[in-house]
C-alpha atoms as a PDB file:
ATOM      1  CA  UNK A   1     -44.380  45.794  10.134  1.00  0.00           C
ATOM      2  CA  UNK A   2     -41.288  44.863   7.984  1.00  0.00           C
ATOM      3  CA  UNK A   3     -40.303  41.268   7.260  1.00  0.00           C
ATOM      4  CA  UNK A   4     -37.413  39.512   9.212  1.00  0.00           C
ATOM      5  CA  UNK A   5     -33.824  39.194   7.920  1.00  0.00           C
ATOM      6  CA  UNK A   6     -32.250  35.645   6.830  1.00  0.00           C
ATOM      7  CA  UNK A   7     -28.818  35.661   8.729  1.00  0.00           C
ATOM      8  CA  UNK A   8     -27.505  33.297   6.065  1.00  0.00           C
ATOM      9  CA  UNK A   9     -28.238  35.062   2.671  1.00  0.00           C
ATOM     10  CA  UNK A  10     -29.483  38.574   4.395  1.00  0.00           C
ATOM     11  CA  UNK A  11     -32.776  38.991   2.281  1.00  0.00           C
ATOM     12  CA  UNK A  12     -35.653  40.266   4.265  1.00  0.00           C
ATOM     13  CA  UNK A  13     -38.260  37.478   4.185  1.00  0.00           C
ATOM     14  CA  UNK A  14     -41.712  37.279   5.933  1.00  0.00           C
ATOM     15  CA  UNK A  15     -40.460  34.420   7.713  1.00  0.00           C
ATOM     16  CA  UNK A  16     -37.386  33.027   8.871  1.00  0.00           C
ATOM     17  CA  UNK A  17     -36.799  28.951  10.484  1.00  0.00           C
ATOM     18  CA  UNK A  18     -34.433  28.312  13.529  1.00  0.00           C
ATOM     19  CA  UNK A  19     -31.779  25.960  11.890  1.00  0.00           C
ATOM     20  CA  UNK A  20     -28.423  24.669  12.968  1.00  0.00           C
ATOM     21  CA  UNK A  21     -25.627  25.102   9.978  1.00  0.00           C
ATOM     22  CA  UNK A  22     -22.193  23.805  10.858  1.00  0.00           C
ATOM     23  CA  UNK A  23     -22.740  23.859  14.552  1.00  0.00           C
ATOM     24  CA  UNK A  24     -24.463  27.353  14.938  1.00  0.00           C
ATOM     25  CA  UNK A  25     -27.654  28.599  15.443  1.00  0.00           C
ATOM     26  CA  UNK A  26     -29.084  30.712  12.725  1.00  0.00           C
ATOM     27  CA  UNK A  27     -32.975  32.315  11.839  1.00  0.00           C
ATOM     28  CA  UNK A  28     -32.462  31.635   8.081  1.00  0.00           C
ATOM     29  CA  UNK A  29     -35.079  31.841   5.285  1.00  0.00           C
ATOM     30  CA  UNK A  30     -36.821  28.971   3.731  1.00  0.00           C
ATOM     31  CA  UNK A  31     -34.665  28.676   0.576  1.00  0.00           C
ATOM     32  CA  UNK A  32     -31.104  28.701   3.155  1.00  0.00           C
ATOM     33  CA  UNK A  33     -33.081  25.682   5.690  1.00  0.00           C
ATOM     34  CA  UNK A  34     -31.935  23.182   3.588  1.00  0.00           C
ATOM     35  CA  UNK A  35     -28.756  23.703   4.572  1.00  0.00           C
ATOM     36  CA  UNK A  36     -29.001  23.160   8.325  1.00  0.00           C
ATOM     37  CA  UNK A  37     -31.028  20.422  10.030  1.00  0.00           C
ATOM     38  CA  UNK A  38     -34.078  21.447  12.222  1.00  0.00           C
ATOM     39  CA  UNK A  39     -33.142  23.284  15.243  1.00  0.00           C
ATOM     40  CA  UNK A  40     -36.250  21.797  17.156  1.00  0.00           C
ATOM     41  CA  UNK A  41     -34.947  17.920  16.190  1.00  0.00           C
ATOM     42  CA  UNK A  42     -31.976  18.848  19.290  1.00  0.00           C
ATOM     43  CA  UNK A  43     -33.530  19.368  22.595  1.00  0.00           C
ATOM     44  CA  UNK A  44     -30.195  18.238  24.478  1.00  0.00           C
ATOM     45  CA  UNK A  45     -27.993  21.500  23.836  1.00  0.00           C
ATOM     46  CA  UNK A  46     -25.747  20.369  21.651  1.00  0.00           C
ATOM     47  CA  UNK A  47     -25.520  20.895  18.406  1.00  0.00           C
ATOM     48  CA  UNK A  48     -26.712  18.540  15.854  1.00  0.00           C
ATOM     49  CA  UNK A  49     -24.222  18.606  13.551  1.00  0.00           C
ATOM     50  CA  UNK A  50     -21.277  17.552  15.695  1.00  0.00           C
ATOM     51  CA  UNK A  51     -21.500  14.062  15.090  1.00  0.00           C
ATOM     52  CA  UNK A  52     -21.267  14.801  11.549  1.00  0.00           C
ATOM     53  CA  UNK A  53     -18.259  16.931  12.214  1.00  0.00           C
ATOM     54  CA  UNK A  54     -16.802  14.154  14.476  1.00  0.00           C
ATOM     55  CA  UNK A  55     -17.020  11.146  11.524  1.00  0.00           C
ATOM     56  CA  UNK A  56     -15.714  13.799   8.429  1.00  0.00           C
ATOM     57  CA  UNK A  57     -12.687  14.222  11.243  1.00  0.00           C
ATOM     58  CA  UNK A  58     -12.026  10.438  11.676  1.00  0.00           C
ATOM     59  CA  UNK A  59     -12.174  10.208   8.213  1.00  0.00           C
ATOM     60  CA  UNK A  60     -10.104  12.457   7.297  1.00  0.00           C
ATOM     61  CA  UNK A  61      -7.904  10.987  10.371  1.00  0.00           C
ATOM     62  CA  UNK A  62      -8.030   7.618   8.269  1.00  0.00           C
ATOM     63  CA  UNK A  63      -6.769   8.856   5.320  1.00  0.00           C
ATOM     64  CA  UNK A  64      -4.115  11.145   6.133  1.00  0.00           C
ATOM     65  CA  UNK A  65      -2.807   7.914   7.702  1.00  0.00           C
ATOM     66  CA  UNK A  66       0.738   6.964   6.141  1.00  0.00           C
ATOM     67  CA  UNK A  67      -0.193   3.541   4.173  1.00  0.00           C
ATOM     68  CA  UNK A  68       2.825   0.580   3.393  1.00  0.00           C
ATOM     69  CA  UNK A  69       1.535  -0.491   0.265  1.00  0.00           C
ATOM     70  CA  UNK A  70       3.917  -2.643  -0.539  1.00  0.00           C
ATOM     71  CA  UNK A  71       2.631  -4.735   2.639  1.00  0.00           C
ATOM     72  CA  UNK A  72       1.513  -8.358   2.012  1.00  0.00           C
ATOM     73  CA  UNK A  73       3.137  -7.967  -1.094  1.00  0.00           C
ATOM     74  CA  UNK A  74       5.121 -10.430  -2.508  1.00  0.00           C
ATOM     75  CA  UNK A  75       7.619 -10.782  -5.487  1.00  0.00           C
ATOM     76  CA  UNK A  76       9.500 -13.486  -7.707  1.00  0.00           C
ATOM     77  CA  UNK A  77      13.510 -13.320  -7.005  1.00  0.00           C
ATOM     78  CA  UNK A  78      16.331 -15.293  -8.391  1.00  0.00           C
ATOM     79  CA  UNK A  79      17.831 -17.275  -5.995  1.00  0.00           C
ATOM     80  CA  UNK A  80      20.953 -16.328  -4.747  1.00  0.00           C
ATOM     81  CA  UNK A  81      23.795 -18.899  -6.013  1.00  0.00           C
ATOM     82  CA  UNK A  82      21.648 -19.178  -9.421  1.00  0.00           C
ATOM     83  CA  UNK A  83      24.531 -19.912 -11.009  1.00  0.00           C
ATOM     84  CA  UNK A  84      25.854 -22.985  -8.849  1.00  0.00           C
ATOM     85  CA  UNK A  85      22.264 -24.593  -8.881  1.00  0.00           C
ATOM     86  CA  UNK A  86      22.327 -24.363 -12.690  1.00  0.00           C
ATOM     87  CA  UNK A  87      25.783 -26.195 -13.096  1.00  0.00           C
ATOM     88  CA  UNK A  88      25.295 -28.786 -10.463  1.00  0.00           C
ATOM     89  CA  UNK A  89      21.876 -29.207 -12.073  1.00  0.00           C
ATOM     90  CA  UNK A  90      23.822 -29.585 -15.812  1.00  0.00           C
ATOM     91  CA  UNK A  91      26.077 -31.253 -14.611  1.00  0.00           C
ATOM     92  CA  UNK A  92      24.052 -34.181 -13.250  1.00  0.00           C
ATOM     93  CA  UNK A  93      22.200 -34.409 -16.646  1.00  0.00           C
ATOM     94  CA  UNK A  94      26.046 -35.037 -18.098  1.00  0.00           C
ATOM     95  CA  UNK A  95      26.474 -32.318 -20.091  1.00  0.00           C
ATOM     96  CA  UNK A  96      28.818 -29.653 -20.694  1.00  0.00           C
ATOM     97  CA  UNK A  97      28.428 -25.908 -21.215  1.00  0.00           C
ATOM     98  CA  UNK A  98      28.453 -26.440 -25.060  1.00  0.00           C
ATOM     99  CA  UNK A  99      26.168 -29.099 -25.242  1.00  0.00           C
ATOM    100  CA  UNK A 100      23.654 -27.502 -22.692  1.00  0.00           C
ATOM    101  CA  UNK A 101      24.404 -24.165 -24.535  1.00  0.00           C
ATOM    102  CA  UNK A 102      23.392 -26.091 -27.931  1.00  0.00           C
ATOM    103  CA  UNK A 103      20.324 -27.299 -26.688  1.00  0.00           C
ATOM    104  CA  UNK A 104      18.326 -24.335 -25.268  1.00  0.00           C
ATOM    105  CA  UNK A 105      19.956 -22.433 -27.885  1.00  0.00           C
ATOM    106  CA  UNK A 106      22.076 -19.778 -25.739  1.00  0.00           C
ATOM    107  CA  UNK A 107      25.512 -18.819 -26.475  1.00  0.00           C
ATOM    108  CA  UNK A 108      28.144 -20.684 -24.596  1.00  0.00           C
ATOM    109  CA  UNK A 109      29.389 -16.890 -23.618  1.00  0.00           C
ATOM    110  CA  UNK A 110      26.600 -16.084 -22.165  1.00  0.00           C
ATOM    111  CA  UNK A 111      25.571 -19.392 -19.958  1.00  0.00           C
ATOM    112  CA  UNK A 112      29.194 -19.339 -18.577  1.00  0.00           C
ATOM    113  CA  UNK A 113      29.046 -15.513 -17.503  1.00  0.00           C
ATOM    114  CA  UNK A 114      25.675 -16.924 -15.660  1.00  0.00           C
ATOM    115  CA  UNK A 115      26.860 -19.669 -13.855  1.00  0.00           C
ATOM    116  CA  UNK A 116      29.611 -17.886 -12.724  1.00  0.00           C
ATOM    117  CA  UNK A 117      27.202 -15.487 -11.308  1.00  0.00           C
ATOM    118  CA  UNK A 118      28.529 -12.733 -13.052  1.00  0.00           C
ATOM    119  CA  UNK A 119      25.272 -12.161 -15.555  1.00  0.00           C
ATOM    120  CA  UNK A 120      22.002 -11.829 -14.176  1.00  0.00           C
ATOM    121  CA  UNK A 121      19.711 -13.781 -16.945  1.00  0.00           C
ATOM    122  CA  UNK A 122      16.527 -12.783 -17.865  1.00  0.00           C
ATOM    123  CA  UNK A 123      13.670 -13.914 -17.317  1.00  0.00           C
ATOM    124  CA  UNK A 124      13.279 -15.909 -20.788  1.00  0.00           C
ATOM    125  CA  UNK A 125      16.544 -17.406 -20.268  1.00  0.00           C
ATOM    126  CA  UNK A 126      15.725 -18.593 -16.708  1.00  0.00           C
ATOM    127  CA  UNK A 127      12.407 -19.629 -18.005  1.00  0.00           C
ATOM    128  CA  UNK A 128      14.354 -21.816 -20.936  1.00  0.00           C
ATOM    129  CA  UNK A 129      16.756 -23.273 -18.222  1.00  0.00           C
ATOM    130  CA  UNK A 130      14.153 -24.434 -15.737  1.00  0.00           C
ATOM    131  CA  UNK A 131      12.188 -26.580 -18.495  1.00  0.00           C
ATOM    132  CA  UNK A 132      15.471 -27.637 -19.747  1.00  0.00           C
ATOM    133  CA  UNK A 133      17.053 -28.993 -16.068  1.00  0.00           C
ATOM    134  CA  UNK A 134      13.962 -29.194 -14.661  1.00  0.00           C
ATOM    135  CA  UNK A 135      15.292 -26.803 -11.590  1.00  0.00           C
ATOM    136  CA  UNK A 136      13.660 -24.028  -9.651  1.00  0.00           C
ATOM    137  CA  UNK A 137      15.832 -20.814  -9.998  1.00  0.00           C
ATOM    138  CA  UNK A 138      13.484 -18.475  -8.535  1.00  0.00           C
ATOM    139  CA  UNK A 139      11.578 -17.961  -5.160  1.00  0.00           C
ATOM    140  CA  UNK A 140       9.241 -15.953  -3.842  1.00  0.00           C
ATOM    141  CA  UNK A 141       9.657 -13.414  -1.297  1.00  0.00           C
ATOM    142  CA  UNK A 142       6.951 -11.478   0.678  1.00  0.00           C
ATOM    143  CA  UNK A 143       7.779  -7.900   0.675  1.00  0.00           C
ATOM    144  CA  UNK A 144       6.939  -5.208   3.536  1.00  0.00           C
ATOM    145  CA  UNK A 145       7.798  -7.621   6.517  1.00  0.00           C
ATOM    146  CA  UNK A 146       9.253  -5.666   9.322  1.00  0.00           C
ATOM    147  CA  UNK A 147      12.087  -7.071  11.313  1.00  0.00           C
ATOM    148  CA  UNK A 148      11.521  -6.956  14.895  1.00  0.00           C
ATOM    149  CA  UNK A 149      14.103  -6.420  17.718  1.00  0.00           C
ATOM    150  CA  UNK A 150      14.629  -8.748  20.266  1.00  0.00           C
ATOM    151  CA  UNK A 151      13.722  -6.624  23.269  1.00  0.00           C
ATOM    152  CA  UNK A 152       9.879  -7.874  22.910  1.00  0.00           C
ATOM    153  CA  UNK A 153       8.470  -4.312  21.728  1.00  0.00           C
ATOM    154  CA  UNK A 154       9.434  -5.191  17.652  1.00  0.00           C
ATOM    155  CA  UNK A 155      11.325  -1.755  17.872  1.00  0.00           C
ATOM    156  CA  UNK A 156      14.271  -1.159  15.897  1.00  0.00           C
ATOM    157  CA  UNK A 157      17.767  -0.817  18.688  1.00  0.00           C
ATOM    158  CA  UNK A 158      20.992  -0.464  18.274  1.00  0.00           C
ATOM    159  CA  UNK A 159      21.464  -3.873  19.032  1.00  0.00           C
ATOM    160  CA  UNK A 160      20.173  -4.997  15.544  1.00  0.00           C
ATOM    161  CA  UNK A 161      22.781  -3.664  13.522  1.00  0.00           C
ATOM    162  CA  UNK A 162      26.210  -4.954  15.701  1.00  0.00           C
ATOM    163  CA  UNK A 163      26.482  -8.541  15.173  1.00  0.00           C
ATOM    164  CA  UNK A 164      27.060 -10.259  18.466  1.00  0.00           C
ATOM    165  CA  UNK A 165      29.365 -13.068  18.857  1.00  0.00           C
END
């Protein structure tokens, strides 16, 4: 009498196992077992490896979910009349632009073209100005905040974008 057949691999062995590989039922040989669990293990009819199958899908589920990940984020911005809160600011210490200019040494040029809000300083500047006025010229602002309608379900209408009056 001849040995019986591994349905995985397909050497003839003198004895197979009853296994359950990906969901189907196979007579494999002792070396291919480890890759299926025990057949015997599932007496209820279904297969044993289903619930494996059903977490890999809601993981994969999980990660093929788009991601915002700028949400919760926040980031330092310059405020938006920078330039106005610097001159009232230099202004109440009684100075003019050249003196102020002198004293953080900036270029006149260059101070004017920010307080008229027409140069965007960076952030060494703004650094030197704070300490020097003792002003805030910066804010921060959380990032990935959606803007909800006003219809209850936070869905974006067509009444967002027409300005009512």
């Amino acid at each position: 009498m001849s040995g019986m057949i591994c349905e995985m691999c397909g050497k003839e062995v003198p004895l197979t196992k009853t296994v359950v590989i990906e969901g189907s039922r196979l007579n494999v040989c002792p070396n291919c077992a480890r890759f299926g669990e025990d057949y015997r293990a599932n007496q209820s009819g279904a297969p044993i490896s289903t619930s494996v199958i059903d977490q890999r899908l809601e993981k994969r589920e999980k990660r093929m979910k788009t991601k915002d990940i700028y949400a919760g984020t926040s980031s330092v911005e310059l405020v938006d009349d920078y330039g106005g809160v610097i001159r009232e600011a230099r202004v109440a210490k009684g100075m003019d632009l050249e003196q102020f200019a002198a004293s953080i040494l900036e270029k006149k040029g260059t101070l004017a073209k920010i307080e008229s809000n027409s140069l965007v300083p960076d952030d060494k500047i703004i650094k030197k100005i704070e300490k020097a006025l003792g002003i805030k010229l910066t804010e921060t602002v959380k990032t990935g905040v959606t803007v909800g309608g006003g219809n209850g379900n936070n869905k974006m209408t067509l009444g967002n974008f027409i300005k009512k009056e």
